[in-house]
Protein backbone atom coordinates (compact mmCIF):
# COMPACT_ATOMS: atom_id res chain seq x y z
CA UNK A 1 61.63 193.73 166.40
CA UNK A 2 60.50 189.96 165.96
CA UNK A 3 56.84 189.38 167.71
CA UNK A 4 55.60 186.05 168.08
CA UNK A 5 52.10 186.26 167.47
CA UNK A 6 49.30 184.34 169.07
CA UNK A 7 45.71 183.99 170.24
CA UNK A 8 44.70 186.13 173.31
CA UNK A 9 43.50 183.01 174.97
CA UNK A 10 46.83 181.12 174.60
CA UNK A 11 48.43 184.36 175.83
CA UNK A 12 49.40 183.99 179.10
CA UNK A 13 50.52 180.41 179.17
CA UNK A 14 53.35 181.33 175.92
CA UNK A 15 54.57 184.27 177.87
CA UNK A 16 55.18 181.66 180.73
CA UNK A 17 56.95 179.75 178.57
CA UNK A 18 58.86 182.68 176.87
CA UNK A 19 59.77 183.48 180.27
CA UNK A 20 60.75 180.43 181.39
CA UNK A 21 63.07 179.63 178.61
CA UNK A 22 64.55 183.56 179.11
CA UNK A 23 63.43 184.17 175.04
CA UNK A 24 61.11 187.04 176.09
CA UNK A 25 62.10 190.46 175.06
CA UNK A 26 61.25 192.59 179.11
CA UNK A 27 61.81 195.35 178.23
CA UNK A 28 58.49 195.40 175.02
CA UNK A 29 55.62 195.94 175.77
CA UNK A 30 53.13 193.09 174.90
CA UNK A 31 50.51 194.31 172.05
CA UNK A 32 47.16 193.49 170.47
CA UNK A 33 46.34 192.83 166.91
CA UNK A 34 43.72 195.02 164.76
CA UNK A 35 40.98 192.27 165.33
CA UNK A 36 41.64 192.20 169.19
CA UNK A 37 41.90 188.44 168.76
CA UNK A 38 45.74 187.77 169.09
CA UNK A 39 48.60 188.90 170.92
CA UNK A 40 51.84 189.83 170.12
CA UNK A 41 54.92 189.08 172.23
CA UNK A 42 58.35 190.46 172.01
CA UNK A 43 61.09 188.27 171.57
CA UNK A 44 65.32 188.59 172.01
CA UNK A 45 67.48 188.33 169.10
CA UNK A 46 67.22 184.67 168.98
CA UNK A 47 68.27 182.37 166.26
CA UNK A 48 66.69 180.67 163.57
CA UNK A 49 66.72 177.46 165.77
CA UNK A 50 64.34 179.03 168.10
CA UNK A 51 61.91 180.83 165.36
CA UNK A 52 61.68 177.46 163.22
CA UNK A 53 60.55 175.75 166.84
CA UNK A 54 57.76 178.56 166.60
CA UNK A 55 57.00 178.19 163.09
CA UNK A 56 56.17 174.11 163.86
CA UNK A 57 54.09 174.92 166.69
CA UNK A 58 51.53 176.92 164.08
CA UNK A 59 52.68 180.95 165.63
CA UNK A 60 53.56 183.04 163.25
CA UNK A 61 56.80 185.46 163.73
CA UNK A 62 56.73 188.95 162.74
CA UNK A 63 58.64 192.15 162.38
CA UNK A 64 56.74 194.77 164.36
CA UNK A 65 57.46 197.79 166.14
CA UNK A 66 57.62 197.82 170.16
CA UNK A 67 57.05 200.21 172.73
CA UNK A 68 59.22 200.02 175.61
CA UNK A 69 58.39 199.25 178.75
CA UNK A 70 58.46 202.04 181.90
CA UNK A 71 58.96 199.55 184.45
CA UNK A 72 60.60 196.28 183.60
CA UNK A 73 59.45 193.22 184.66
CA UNK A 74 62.08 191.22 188.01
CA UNK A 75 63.00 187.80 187.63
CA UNK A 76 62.74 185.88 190.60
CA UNK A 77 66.83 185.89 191.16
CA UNK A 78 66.37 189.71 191.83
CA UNK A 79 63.39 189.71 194.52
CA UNK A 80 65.11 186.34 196.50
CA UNK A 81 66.42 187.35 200.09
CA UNK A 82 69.21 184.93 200.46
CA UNK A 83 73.31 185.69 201.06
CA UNK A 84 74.43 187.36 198.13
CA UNK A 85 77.48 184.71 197.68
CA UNK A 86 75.15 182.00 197.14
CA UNK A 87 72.87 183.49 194.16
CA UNK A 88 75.30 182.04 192.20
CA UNK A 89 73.34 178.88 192.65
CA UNK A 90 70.47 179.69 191.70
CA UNK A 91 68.69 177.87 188.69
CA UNK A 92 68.09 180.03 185.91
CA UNK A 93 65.09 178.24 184.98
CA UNK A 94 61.76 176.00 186.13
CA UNK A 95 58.76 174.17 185.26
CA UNK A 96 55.29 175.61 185.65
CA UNK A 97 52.19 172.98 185.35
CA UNK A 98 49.20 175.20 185.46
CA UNK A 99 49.29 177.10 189.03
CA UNK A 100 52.60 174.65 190.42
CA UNK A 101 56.36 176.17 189.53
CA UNK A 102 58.60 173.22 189.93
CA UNK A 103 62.55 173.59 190.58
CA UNK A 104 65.20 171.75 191.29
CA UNK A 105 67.50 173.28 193.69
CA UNK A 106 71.09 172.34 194.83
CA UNK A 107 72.10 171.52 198.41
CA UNK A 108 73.71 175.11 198.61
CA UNK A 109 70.29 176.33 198.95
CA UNK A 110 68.99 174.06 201.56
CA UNK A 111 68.15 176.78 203.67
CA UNK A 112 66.60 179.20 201.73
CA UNK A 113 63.90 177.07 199.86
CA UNK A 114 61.26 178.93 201.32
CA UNK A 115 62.69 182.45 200.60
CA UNK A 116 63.14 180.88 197.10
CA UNK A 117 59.53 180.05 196.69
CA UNK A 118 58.00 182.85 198.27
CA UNK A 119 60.26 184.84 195.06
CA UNK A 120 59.13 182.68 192.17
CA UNK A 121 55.33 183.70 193.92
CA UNK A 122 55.97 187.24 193.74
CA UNK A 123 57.55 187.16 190.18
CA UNK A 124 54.42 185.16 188.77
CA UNK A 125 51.20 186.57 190.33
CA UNK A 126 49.05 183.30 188.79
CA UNK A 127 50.62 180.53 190.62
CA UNK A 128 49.75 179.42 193.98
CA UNK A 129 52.34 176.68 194.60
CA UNK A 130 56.08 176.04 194.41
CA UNK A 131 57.45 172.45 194.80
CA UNK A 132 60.46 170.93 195.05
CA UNK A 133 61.65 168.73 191.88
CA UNK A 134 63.68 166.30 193.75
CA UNK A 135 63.53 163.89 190.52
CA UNK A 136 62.03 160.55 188.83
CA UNK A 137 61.51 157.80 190.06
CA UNK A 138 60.66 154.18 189.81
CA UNK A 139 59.02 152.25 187.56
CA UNK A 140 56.35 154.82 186.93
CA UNK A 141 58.57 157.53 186.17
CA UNK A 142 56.79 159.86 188.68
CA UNK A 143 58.60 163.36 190.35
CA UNK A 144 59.50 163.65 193.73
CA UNK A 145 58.23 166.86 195.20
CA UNK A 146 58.01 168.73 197.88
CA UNK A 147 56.42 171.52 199.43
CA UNK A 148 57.89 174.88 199.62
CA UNK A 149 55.87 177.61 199.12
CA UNK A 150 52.05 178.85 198.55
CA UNK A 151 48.97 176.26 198.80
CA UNK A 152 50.28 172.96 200.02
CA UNK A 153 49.24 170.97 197.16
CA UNK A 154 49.99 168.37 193.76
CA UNK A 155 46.97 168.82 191.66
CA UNK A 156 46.64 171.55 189.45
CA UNK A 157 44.67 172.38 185.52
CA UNK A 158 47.55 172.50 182.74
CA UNK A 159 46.42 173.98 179.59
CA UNK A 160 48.17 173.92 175.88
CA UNK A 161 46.77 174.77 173.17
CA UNK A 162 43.17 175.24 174.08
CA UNK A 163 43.36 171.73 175.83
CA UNK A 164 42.84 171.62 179.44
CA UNK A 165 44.79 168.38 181.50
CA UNK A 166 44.12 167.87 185.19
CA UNK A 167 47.74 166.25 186.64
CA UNK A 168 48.86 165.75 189.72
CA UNK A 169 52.48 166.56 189.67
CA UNK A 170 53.78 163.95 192.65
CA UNK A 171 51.66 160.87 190.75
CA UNK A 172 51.76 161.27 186.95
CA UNK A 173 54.82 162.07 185.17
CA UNK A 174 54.49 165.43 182.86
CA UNK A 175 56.68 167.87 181.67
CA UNK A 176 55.61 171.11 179.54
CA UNK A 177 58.82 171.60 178.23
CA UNK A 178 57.30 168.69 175.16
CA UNK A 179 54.97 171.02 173.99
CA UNK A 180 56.70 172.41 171.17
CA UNK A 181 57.09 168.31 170.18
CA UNK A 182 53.62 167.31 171.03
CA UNK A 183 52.70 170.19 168.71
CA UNK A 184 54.93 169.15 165.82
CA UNK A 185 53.79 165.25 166.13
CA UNK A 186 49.84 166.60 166.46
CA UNK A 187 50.40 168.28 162.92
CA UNK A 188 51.38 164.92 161.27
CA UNK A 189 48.82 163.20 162.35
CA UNK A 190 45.73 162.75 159.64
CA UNK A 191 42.25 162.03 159.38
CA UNK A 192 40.81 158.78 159.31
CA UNK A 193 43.75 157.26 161.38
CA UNK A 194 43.76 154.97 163.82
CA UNK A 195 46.70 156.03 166.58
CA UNK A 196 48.02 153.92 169.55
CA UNK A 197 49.88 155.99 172.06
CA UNK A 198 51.54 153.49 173.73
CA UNK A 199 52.74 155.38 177.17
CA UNK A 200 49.94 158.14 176.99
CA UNK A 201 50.25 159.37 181.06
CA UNK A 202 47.81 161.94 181.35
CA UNK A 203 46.90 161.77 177.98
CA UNK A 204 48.75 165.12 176.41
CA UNK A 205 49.05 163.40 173.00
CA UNK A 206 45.84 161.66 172.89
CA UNK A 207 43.88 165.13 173.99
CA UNK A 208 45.70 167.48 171.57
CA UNK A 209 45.39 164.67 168.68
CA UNK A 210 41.90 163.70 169.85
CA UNK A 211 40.78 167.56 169.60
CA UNK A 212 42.58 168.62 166.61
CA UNK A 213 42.27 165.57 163.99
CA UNK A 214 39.37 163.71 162.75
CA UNK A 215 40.81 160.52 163.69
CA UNK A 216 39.16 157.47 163.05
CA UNK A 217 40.24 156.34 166.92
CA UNK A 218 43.12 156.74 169.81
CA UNK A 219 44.07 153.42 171.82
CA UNK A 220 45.92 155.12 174.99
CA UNK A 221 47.67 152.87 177.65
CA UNK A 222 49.58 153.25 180.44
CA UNK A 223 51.68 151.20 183.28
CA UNK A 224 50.61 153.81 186.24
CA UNK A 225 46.88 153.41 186.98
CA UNK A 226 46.89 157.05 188.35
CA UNK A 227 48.27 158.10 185.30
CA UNK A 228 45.29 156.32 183.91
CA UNK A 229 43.21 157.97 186.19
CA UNK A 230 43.91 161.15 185.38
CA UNK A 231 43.98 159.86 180.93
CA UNK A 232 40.37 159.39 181.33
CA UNK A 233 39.54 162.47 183.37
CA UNK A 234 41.09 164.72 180.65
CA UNK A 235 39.73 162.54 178.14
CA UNK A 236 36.36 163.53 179.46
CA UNK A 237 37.11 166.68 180.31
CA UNK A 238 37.83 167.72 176.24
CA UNK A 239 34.81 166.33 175.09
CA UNK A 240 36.29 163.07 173.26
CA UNK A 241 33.84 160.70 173.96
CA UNK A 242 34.16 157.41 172.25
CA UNK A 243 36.77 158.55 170.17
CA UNK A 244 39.52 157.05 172.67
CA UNK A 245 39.86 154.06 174.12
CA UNK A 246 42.11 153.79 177.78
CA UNK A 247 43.94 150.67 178.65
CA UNK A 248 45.95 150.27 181.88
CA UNK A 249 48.44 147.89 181.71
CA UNK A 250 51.88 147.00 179.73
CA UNK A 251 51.94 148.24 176.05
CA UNK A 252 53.29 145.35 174.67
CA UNK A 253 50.23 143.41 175.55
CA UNK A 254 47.91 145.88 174.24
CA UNK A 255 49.67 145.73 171.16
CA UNK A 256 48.73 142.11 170.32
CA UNK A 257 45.04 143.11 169.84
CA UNK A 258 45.78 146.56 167.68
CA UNK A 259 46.25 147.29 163.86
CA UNK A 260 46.98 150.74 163.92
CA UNK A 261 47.95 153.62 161.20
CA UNK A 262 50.52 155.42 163.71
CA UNK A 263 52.24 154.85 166.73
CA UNK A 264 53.69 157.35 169.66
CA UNK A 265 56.74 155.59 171.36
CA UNK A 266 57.41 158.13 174.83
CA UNK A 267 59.53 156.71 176.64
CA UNK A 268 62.75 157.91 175.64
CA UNK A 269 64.72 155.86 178.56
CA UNK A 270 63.13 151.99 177.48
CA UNK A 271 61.42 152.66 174.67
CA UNK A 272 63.98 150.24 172.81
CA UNK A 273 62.16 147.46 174.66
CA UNK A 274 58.80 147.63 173.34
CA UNK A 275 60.08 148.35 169.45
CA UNK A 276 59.08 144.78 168.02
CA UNK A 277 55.56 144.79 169.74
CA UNK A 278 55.04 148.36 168.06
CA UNK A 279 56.13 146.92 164.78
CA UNK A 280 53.28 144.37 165.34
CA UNK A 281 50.81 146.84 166.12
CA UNK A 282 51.57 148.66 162.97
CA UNK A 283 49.75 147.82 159.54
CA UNK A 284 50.48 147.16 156.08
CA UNK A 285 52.47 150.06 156.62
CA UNK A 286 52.49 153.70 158.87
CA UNK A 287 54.46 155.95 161.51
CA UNK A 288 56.35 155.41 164.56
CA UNK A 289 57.35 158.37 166.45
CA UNK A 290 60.35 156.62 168.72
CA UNK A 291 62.34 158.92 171.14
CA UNK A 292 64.94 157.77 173.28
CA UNK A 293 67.72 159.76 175.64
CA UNK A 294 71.02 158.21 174.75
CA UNK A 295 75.00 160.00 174.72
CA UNK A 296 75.02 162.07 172.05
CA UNK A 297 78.27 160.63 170.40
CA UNK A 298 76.62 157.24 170.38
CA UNK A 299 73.35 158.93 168.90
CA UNK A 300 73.94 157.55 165.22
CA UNK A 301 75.33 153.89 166.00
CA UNK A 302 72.39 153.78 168.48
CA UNK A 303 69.94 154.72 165.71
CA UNK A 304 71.30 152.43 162.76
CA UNK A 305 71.05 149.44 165.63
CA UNK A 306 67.06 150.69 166.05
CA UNK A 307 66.57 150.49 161.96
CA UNK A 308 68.54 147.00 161.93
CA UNK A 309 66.14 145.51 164.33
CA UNK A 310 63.53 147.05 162.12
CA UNK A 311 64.19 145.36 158.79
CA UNK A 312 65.24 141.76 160.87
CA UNK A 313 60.68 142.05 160.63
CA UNK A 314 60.68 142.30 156.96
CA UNK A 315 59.47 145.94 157.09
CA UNK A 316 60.99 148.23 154.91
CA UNK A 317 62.30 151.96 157.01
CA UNK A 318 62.67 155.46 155.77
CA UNK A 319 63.63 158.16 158.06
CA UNK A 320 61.22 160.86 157.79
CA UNK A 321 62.82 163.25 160.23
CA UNK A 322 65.55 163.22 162.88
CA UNK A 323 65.17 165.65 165.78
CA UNK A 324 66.87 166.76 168.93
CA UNK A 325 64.40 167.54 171.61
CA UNK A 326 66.06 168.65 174.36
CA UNK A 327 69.63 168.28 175.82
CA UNK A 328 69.40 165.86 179.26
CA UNK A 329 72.30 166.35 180.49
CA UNK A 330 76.11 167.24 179.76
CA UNK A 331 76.66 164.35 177.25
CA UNK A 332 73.23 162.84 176.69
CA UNK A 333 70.49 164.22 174.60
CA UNK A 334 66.47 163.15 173.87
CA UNK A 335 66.34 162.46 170.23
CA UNK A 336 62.64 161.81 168.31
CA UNK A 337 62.72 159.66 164.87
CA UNK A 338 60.08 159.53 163.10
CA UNK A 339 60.19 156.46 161.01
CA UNK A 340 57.93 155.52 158.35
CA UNK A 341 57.57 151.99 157.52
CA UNK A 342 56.38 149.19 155.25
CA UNK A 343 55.70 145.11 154.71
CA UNK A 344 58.18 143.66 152.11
């Protein structure tokens, strides 16, 4: 059976994950290796779409034999006392930020929120909070939440990849579901660089950059001055010390004092709006990681408009990679670009 292996102490958060995206095999029992320093974790019979997405976050897949399990593990949708004619509503999945499971939940299940909670508890024994994900928001992009189960409250410690990131879910826009991404953008990223993410948050690019490459420096801005807040408290808290600089205000501003080796461009709904005061940022020459959420079927005459606007600076573009993150919704999709440019 295929095992994804990884370290003990990144253990528990990429079973959450697993479980989370339904790509853990129940059934196997979870195993150590020889040297007692990894773990490895059953999967389904998933595709190669799914192990490559493994492979570029650094785990390594294996063939290994599993034990079964005596006593499988209950998904939430099984321990939930509601009307049996409404489980049909249920979501399948959720987000979980440290110790806070966030779902969205139809109106169907207006009633039952709290029985709804109080199941996600008993399924996962290490949170202590369930919210509400009633959507973003404003200008800030922030969550509406609210309170259905366990501890009444928005802070919590997220971790990923042996960084830690205090959020608070109700004031700083985050979503774990970018890991994977984060990961494959951290890896690109070389020594001696200087990097400007542009709408850092809480700072999940800047810390896992910050701690994994000897960068020469990390200019990190941000709109929301809670997000900013909570940048320089998890700046701090993964011992970065002068290696970042925090900015709160609009990007584009920043940008008009930078030279900078790479660029991270996360804000996949506007991020088309700030593309000419990146490409002024930019040196001689560099990287842009650009996302944007956009209809799929317009995903190709919305990129060749993006590399248009590009040359119009005299900068020559090559398209280094062309991803799909995530589907949004039924027709649109988050796509990341990274685009590697030059002066003419």
């Amino acid at each position: 059976m295929k095992c994804l292996k990884v370290p003990k102490k990144e253990g528990e958060e990429v079973r959450n994950k697993l479980l989370e995206e339904d790509l853990l095999y129940k059934k196997g029992k979870i195993s150590s290796s020889d040297d007692d320093q990894g773990l490895f974790l059953p999967l389904k019979d998933i595709g190669e779409k799914e192990l490559e997405k493994f492979k570029e976050m650094g785990y390594e897949v294996v063939e290994k034999e599993v034990e079964e399990r005596e006593r499988i593990e209950r998904n939430y949708e099984d321990l939930v006392d509601i009307p049996e004619e409404l489980k049909t509503y249920l979501p399948s999945s959720y987000d979980i930020v440290g110790d806070i499971a966030l779902i969205k939940l139809p109106e169907e299940l207006g009633s039952y929120k709290g029985n709804i909670g109080e199941a996600i508890l008993e399924t996962h024994k290490n949170l202590e909070t369930v919210l509400e994900d009633r959507g973003v928001h404003g200008k800030f992009r922030i969550r509406e939440v609210r309170h259905i189960a366990g501890k009444e409250k928005t802070v919590t410690v997220y971790r990923e990849h042996g960084a830690e990131f205090e959020i608070d879910v109700s004031e700083v826009y985050f979503s774990p579901r970018l890991a994977t991404e984060r990961w494959r953008v951290v890896k690109k990223v070389k020594e001696d660089e200087t990097v400007f993410d542009m709408f850092a948050g809480a700072g999940p690019y800047t810390v896992l950059i910050g701690r994994e490459v000897d960068v020469d420096h990390i200019y990190s801005v941000d709109l929301n001055p809670k997000a900013v807040k909570f940048l320089m408290k998890n700046v701090e808290r993964n011992d970065l010390g002068t290696k970042v600089t925090t900015y709160e205000g609009d990007a584009r501003k920043i940008a008009e004092r930078l030279k900078v080796d790479r660029i991270i461009m996360n804000l996949p709904h506007s991020s088309e709006e700030f593309i000419r005061p990146a490409l002024k940022a930019l040196d001689d020459k560099g990287m842009i990681h650009y996302y944007e959420i956009g209809e799929e079927s317009e995903k190709e005459e919305r990129l060749q408009k993006l590399l248009s606007e590009i040359r119009e600076e005299n900068l020559e573009v090559d398209v280094k990679e062309e991803r799909e993150v995530r589907t949004y919704s039924a027709t649109q999709v988050q796509m990341a670009y990274d685009l590697y440019l030059e002066k003419t």
